[in-house]
C-alpha atoms as a PDB file:
ATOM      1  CA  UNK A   1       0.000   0.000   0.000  1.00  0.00           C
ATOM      2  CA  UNK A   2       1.278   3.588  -0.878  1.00  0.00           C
ATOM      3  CA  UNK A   3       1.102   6.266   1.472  1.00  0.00           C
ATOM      4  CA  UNK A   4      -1.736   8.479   1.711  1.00  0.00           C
ATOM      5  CA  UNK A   5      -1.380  12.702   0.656  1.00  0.00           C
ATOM      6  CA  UNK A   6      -1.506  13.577   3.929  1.00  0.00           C
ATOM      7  CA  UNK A   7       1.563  12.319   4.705  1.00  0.00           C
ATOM      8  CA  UNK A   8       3.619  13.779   2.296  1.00  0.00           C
ATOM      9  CA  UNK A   9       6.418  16.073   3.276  1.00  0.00           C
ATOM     10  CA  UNK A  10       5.949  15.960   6.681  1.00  0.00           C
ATOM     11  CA  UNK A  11       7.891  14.865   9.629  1.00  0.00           C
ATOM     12  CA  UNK A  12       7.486  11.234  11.368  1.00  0.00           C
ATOM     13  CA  UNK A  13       8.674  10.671  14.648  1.00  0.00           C
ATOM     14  CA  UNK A  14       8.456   7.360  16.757  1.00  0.00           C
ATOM     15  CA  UNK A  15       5.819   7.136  19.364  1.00  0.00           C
ATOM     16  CA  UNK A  16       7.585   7.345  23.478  1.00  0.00           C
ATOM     17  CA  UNK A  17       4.305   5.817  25.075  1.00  0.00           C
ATOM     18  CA  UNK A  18       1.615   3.538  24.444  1.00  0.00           C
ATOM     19  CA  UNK A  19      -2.121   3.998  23.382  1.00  0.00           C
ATOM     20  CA  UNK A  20      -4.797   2.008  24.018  1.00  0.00           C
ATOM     21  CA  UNK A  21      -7.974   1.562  21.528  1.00  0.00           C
ATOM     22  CA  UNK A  22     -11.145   0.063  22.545  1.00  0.00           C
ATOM     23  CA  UNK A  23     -12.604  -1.710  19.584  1.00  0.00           C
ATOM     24  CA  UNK A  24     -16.474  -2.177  19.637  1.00  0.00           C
ATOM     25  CA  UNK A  25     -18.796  -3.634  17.166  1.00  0.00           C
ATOM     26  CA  UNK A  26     -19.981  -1.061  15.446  1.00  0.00           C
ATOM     27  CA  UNK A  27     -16.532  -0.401  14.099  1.00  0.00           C
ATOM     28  CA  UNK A  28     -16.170  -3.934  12.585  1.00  0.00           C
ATOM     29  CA  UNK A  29     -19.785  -3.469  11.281  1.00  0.00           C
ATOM     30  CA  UNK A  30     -18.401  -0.160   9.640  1.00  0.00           C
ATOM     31  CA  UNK A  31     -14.721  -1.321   8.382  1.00  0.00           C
ATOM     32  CA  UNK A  32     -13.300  -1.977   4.582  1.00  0.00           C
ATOM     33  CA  UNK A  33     -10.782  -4.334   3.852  1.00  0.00           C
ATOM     34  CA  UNK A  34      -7.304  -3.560   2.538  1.00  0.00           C
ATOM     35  CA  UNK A  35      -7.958   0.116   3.094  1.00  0.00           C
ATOM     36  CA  UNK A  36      -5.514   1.788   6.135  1.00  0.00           C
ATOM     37  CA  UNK A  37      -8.203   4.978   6.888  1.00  0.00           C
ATOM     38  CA  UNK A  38     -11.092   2.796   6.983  1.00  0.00           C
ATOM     39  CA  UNK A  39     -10.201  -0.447   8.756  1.00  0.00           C
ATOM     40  CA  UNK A  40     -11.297  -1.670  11.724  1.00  0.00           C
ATOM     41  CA  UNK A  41      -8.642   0.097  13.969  1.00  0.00           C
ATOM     42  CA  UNK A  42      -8.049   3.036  12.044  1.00  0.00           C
ATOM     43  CA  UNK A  43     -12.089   3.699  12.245  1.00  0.00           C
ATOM     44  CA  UNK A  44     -11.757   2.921  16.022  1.00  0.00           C
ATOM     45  CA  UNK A  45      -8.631   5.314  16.477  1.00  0.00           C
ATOM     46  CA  UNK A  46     -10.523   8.208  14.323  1.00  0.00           C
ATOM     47  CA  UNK A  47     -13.357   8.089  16.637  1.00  0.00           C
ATOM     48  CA  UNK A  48     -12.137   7.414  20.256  1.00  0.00           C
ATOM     49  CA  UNK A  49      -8.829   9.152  20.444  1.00  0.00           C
ATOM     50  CA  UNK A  50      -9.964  12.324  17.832  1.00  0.00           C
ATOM     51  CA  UNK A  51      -6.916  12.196  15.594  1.00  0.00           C
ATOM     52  CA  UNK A  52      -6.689  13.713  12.569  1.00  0.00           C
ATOM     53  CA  UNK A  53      -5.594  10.984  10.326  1.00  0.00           C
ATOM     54  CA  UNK A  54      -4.732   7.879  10.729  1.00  0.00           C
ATOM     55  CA  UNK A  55      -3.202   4.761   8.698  1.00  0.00           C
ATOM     56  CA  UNK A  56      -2.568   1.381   9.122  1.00  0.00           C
ATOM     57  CA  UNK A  57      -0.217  -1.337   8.208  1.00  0.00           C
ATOM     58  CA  UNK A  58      -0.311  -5.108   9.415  1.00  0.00           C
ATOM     59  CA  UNK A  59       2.709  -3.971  11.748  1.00  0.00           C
ATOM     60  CA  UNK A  60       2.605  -0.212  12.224  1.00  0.00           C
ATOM     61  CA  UNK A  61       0.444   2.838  12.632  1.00  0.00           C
ATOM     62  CA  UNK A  62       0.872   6.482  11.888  1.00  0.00           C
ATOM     63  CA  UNK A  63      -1.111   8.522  13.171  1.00  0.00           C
ATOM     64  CA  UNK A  64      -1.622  12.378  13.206  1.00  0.00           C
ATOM     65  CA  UNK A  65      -3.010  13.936  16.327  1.00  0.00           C
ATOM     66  CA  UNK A  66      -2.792  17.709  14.537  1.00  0.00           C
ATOM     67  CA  UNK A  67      -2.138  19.022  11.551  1.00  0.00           C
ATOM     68  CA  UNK A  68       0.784  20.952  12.488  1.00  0.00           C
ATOM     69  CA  UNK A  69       3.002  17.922  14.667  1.00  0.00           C
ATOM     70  CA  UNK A  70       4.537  15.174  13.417  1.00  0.00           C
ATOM     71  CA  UNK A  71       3.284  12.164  12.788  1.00  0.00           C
ATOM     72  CA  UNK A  72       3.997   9.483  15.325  1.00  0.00           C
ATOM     73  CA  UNK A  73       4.632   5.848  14.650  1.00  0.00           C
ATOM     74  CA  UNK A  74       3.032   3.124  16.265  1.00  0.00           C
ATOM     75  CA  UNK A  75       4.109  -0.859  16.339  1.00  0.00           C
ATOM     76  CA  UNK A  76       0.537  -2.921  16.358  1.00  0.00           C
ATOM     77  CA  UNK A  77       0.714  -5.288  19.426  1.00  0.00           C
ATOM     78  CA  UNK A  78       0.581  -9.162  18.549  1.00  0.00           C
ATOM     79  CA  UNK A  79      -3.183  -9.246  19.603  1.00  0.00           C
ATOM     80  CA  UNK A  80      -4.200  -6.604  17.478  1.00  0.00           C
ATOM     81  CA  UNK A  81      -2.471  -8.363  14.188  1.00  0.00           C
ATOM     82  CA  UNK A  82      -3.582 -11.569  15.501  1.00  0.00           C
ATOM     83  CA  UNK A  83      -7.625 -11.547  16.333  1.00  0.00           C
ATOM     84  CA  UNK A  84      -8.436  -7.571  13.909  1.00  0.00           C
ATOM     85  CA  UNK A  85      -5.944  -7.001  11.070  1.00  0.00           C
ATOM     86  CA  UNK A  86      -5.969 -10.775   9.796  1.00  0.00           C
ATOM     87  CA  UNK A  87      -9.162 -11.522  10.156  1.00  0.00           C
ATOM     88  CA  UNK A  88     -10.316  -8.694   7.966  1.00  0.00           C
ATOM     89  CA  UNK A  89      -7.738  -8.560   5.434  1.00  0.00           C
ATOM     90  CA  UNK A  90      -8.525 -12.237   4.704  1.00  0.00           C
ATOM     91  CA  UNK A  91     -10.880 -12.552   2.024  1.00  0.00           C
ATOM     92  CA  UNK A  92     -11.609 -16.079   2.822  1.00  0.00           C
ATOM     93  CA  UNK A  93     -12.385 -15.114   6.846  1.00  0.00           C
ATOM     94  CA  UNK A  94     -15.338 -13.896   8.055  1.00  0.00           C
ATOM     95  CA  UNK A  95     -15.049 -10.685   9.514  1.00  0.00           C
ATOM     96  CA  UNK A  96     -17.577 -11.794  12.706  1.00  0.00           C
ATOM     97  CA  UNK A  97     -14.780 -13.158  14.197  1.00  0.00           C
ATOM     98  CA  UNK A  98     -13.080 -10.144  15.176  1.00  0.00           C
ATOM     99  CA  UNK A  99     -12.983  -9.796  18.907  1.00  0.00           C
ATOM    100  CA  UNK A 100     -13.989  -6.425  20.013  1.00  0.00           C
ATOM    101  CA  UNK A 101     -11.941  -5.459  22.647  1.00  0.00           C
ATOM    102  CA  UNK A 102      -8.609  -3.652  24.304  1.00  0.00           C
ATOM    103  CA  UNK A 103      -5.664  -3.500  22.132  1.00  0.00           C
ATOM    104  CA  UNK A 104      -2.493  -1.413  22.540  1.00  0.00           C
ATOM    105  CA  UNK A 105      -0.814   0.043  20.410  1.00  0.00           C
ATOM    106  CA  UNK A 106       3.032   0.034  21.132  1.00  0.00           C
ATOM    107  CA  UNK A 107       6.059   2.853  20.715  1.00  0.00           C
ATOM    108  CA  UNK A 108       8.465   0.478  18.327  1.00  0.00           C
ATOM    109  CA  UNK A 109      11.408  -1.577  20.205  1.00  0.00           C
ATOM    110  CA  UNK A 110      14.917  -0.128  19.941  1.00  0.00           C
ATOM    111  CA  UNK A 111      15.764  -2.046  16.963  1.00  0.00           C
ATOM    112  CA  UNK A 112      13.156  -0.716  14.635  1.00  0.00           C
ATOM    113  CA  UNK A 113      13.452   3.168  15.740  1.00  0.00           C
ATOM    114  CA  UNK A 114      13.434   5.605  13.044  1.00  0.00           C
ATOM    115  CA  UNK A 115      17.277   6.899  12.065  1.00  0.00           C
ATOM    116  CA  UNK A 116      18.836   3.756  13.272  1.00  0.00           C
ATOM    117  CA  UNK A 117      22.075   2.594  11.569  1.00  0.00           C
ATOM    118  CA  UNK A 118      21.070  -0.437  10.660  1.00  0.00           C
ATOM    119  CA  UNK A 119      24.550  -1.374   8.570  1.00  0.00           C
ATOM    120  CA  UNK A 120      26.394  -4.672   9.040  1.00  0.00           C
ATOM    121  CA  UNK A 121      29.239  -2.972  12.180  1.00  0.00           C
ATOM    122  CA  UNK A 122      32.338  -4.087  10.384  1.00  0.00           C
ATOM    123  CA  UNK A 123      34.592  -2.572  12.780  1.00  0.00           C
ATOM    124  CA  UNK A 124      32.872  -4.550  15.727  1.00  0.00           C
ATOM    125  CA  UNK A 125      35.452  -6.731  17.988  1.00  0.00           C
ATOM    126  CA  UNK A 126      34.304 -10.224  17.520  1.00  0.00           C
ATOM    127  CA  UNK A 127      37.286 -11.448  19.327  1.00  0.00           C
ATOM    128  CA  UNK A 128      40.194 -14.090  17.762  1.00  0.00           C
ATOM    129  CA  UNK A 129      39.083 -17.334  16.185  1.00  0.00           C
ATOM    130  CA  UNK A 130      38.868 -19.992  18.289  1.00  0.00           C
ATOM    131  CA  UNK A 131      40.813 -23.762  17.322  1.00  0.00           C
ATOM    132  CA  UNK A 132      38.068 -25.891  17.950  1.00  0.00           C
ATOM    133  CA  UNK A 133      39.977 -28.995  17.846  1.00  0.00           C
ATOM    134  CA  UNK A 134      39.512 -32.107  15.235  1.00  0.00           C
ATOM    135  CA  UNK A 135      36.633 -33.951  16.153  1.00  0.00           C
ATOM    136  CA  UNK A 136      37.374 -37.607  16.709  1.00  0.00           C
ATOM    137  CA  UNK A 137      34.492 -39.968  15.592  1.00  0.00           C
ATOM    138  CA  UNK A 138      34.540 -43.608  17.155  1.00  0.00           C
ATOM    139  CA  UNK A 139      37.406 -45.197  18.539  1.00  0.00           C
ATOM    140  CA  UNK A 140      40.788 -46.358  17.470  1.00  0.00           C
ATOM    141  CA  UNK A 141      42.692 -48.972  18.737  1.00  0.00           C
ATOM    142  CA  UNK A 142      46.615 -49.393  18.270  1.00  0.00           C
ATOM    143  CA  UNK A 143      47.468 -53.293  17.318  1.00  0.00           C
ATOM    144  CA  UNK A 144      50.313 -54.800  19.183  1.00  0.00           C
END
């Protein structure tokens, strides 16, 4: 999926604390497929935490709480993927089986920050190579 218009040219920063979304039927009733304004947790985040604009990936969120700040960049939790965002991009699931609920969504971990170096560190110690020895299979026995 490309990004939407809104997001062009300006700024994304990474989320520093956690949001929770209540999900309730009426936003499953209301949700399209494939589409990252109008799913299931975008319609849910729209509504119950007034933001601007949102969008949704299986993995991430961005969403815009003005439009003058950055956007901030959400990781979907596990449950969220798991029991909303599969079910209902899933063309052969039916979308009743979404769970309404609690889900959170997360800042990202330390290793998936925006502006990390995420190069091979060629210059990292990794220390001398170790002899491991010859590895002796079975046993020998000398004659006499």
């Amino acid at each position: 999926m490309a990004r939407p218009h809104w997001m062009t040219g300006r700024e994304v920063k990474d989320a520093d604390h956690p949001v929770t979304i209540n999900i309730r039927q009426h936003h499953i009733n209301e949700a399209v497929s494939q589409d990252g304004e109008n799913c299931v947790a975008a319609r849910c985040t729209l509504q119950a935490l007034d933001a601007s604009h949102v969008w949704f990936y299986r993995s991430k969120a961005y969403i815009a709480w003005d439009d003058d700040e950055p956007i901030l960049r959400y990781q979907n939790s596990a449950p969220l993927i798991r029991k909303v965002i599969e079910i209902l991009d899933d063309s052969e699931r039916d979308n009743s089986t979404i769970e309404p609920g609690l889900y959170t969504l997360l800042p990202p971990p330390p290793g998936q920050r925006l502006g990390l170096n995420r190069a091979a560190r060629s210059e990292t110690p990794r220390g001398p190579k170790r002899d491991r020895g010859h590895r002796v299979m079975g046993r020998m026995q000398a004659t006499r």
